[in-house]
Protein backbone atom coordinates (compact mmCIF):
# COMPACT_ATOMS: atom_id res chain seq x y z
CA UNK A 1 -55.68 82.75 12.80
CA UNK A 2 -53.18 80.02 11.82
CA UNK A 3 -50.62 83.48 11.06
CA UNK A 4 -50.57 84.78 14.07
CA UNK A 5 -50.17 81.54 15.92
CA UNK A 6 -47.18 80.40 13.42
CA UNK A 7 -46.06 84.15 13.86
CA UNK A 8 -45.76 84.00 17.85
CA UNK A 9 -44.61 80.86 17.51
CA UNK A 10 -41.14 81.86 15.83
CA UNK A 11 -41.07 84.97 17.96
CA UNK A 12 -40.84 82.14 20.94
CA UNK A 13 -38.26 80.38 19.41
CA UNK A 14 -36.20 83.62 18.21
CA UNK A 15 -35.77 84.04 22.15
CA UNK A 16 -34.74 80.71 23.06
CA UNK A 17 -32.18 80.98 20.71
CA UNK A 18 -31.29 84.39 22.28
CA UNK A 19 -31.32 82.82 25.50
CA UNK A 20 -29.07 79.69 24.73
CA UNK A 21 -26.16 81.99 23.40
CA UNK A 22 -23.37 82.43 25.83
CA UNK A 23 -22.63 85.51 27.78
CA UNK A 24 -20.48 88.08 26.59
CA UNK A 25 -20.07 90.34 29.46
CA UNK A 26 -20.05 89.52 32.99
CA UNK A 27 -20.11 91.93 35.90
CA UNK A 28 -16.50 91.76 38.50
CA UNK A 29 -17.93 89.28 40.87
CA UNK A 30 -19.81 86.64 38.61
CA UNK A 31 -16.01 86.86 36.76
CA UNK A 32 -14.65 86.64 39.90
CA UNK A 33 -16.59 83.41 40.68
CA UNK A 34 -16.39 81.65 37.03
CA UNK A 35 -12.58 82.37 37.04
CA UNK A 36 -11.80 81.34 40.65
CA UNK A 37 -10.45 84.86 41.14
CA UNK A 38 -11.21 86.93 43.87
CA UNK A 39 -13.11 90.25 42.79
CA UNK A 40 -10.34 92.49 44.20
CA UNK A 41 -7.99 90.57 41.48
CA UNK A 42 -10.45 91.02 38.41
CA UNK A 43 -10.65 94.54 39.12
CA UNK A 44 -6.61 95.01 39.25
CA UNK A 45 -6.62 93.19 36.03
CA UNK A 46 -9.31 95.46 34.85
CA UNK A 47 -6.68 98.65 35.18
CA UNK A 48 -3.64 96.88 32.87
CA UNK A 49 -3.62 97.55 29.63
CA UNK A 50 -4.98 95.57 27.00
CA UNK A 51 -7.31 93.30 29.51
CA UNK A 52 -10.97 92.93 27.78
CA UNK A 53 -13.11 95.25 30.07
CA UNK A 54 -15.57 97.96 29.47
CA UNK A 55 -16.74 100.39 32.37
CA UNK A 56 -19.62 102.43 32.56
CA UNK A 57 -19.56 104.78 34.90
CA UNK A 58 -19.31 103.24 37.89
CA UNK A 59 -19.65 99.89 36.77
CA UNK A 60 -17.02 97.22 35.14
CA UNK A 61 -17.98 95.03 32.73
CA UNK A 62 -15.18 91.92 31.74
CA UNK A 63 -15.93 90.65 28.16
CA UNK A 64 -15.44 86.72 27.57
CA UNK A 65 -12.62 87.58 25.54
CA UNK A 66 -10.88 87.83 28.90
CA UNK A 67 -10.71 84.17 29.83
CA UNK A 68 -8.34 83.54 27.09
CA UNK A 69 -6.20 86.84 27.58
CA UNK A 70 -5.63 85.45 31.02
CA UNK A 71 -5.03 82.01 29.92
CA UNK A 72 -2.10 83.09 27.48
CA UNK A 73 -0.76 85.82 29.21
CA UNK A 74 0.06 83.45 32.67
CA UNK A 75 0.78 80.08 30.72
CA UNK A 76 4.06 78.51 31.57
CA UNK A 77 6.06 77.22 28.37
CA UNK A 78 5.64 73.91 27.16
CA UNK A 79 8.94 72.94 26.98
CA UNK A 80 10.05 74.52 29.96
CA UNK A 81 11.76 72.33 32.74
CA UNK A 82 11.97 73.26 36.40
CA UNK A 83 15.98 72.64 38.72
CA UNK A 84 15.24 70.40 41.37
């Protein structure tokens, strides 16, 4: 008896650990929203080459790698300075 219950107890925990790992795909609009994008944006973004996306059939899918192509690929130089 004291198997089973030690049994479902690690196939409890097994899915809270599932649960607590981050996202790795999120659908246009939830992008949209954690990126302060608007969805019409994302989905431009979704046709240049090279941006992390996967679509299935009708559907696009951005990867989390995305945050960080978007990051690099629109950051200013450090050492950059603006004319006034």
């Amino acid at each position: 008896m004291e198997d089973i219950v030690l049994e479902k107890l690690e196939e409890i925990k097994e899915l809270l650990n599932k649960s607590l790992e981050p996202r790795q795909l999120f659908d246009v609009i939830k992008f949209a929203e954690l990126a302060g994008m608007k969805p019409r944006r994302v989905r431009e973004l979704c046709n240049v080459k090279g941006f992390p996306c996967t679509r299935d059939e009708r559907k696009i899918y951005v990867h989390r790698e995305a945050f960080e192509w978007i990051k690099k690929r629109y950051e200013l130089p450090q050492n950059r300075r603006f004319n006034k």
